[in-house]
Protein backbone atom coordinates (compact mmCIF):
# COMPACT_ATOMS: atom_id res chain seq x y z
CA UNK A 1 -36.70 56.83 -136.76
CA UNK A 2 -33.57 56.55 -133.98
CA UNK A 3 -30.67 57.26 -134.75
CA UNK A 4 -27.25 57.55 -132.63
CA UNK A 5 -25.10 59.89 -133.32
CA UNK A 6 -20.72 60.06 -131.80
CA UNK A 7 -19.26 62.87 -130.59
CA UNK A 8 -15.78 63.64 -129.48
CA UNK A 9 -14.25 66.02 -127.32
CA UNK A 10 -11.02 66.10 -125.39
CA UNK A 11 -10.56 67.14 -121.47
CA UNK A 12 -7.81 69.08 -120.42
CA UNK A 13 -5.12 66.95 -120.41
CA UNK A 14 -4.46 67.20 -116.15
CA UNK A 15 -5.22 64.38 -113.90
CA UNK A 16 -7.63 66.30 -111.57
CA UNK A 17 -9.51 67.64 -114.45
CA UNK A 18 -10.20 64.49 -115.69
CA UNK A 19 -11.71 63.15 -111.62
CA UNK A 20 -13.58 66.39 -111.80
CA UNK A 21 -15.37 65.48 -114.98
CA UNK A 22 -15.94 61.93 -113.93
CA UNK A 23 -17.28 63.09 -110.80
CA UNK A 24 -19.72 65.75 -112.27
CA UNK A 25 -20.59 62.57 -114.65
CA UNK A 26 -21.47 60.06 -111.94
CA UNK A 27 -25.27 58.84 -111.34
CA UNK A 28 -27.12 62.15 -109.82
CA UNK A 29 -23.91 64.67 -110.94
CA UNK A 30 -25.60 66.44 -113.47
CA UNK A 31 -28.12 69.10 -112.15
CA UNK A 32 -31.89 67.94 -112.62
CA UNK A 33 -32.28 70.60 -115.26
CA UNK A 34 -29.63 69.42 -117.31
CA UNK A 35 -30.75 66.32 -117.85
CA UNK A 36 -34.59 67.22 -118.38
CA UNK A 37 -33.05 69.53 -120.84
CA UNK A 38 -31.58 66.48 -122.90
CA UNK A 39 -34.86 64.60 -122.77
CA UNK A 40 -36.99 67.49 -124.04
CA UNK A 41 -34.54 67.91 -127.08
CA UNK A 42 -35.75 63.86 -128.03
CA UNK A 43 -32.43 62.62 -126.88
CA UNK A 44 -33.60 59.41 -125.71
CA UNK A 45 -29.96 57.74 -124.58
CA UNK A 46 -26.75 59.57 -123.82
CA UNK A 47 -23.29 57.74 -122.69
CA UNK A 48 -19.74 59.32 -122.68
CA UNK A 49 -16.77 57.01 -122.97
CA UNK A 50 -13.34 58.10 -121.49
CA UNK A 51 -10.06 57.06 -122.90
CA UNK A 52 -7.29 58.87 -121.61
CA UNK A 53 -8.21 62.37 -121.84
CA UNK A 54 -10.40 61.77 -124.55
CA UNK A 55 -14.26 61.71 -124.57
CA UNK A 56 -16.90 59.99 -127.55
CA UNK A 57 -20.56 60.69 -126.93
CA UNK A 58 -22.90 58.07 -128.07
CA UNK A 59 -26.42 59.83 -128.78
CA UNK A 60 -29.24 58.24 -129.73
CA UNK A 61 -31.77 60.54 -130.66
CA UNK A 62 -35.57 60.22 -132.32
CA UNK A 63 -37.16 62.13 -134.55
CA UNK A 64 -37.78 65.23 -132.40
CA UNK A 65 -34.51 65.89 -132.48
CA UNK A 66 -32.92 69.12 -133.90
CA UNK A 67 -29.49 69.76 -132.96
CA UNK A 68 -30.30 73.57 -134.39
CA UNK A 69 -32.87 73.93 -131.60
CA UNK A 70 -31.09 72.27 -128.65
CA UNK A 71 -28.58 75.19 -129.15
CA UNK A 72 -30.43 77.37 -129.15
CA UNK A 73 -32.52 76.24 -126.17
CA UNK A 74 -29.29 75.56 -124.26
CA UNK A 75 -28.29 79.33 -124.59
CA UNK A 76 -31.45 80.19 -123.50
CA UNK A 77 -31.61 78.13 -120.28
CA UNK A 78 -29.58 79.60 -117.29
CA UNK A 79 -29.11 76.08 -115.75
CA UNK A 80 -27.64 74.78 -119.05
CA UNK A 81 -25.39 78.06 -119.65
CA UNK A 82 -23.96 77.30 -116.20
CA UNK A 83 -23.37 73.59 -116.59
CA UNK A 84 -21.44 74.76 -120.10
CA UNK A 85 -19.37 77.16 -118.23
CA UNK A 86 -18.37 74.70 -115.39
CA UNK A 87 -17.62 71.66 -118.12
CA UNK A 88 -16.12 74.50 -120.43
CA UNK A 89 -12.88 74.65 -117.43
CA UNK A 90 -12.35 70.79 -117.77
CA UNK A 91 -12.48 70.19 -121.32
CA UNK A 92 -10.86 72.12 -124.54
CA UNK A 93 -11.49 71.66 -128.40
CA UNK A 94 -9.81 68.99 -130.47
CA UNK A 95 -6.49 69.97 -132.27
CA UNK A 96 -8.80 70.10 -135.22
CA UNK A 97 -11.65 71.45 -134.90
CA UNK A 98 -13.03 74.22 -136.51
CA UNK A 99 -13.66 77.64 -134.08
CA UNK A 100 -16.52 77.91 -131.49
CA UNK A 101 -16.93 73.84 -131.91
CA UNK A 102 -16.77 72.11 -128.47
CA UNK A 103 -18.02 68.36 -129.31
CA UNK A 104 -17.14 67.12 -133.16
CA UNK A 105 -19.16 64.57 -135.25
CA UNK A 106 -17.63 61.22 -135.62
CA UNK A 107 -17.99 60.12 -139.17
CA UNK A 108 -19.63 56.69 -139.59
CA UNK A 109 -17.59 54.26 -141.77
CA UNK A 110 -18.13 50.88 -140.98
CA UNK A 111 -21.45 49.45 -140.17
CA UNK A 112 -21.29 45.82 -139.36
CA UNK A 113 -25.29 45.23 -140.98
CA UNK A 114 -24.06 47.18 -144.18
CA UNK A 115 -21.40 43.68 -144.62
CA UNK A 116 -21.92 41.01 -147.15
């Protein structure tokens, strides 16, 4: 069954940082591998929302997806590793979040269906 998933993550708070990211972001940015890469993992639907210098990722995944094995597929894909490093000098952690986590679950709690 699909499900989507949030993320958030902030950018570094500098103007050209943030057109850098948008421009990696745009239609065709994002090398070929990358994005095969996200398929494979059964993430069927990706879009990042900017506000400021803050990012949410809206996944929506199916059931292949195991965000244990991405990671682990990531780290072992050169083209992946590289596109990491390259976002890894345009964004930085939220205030909160634990160590070593880049992009942090948003908790679901509203759901407009779930409403008398």
């Amino acid at each position: 069954m699909a499900h989507q998933d949030v993320l958030l993550l902030d950018l570094r708070d500098d103007a050209a940082a943030i057109a850098a990211y948008r421009d990696w972001h745009r239609p065709g940015g994002p090398p070929a591998a990358v994005i095969a890469s996200i398929r494979r993992a059964g993430i069927t639907d990706m879009q990042i929302f900017l506000a400021g210098n803050r990012l949410a990722m809206v996944m929506t995944v199916d059931d292949r997806f195991d965000a244990e094995a991405k990671a682990a597929a990531d780290r072992a894909d050169p083209a992946v590793v590289r596109w990491e490093a390259l976002m890894d000098t345009l964004q930085q952690a939220l205030p909160f979040a634990p160590a070593g986590v880049k992009w942090v679950a948003a908790e679901r709690i509203f759901a407009l269906a779930e409403q008398p």
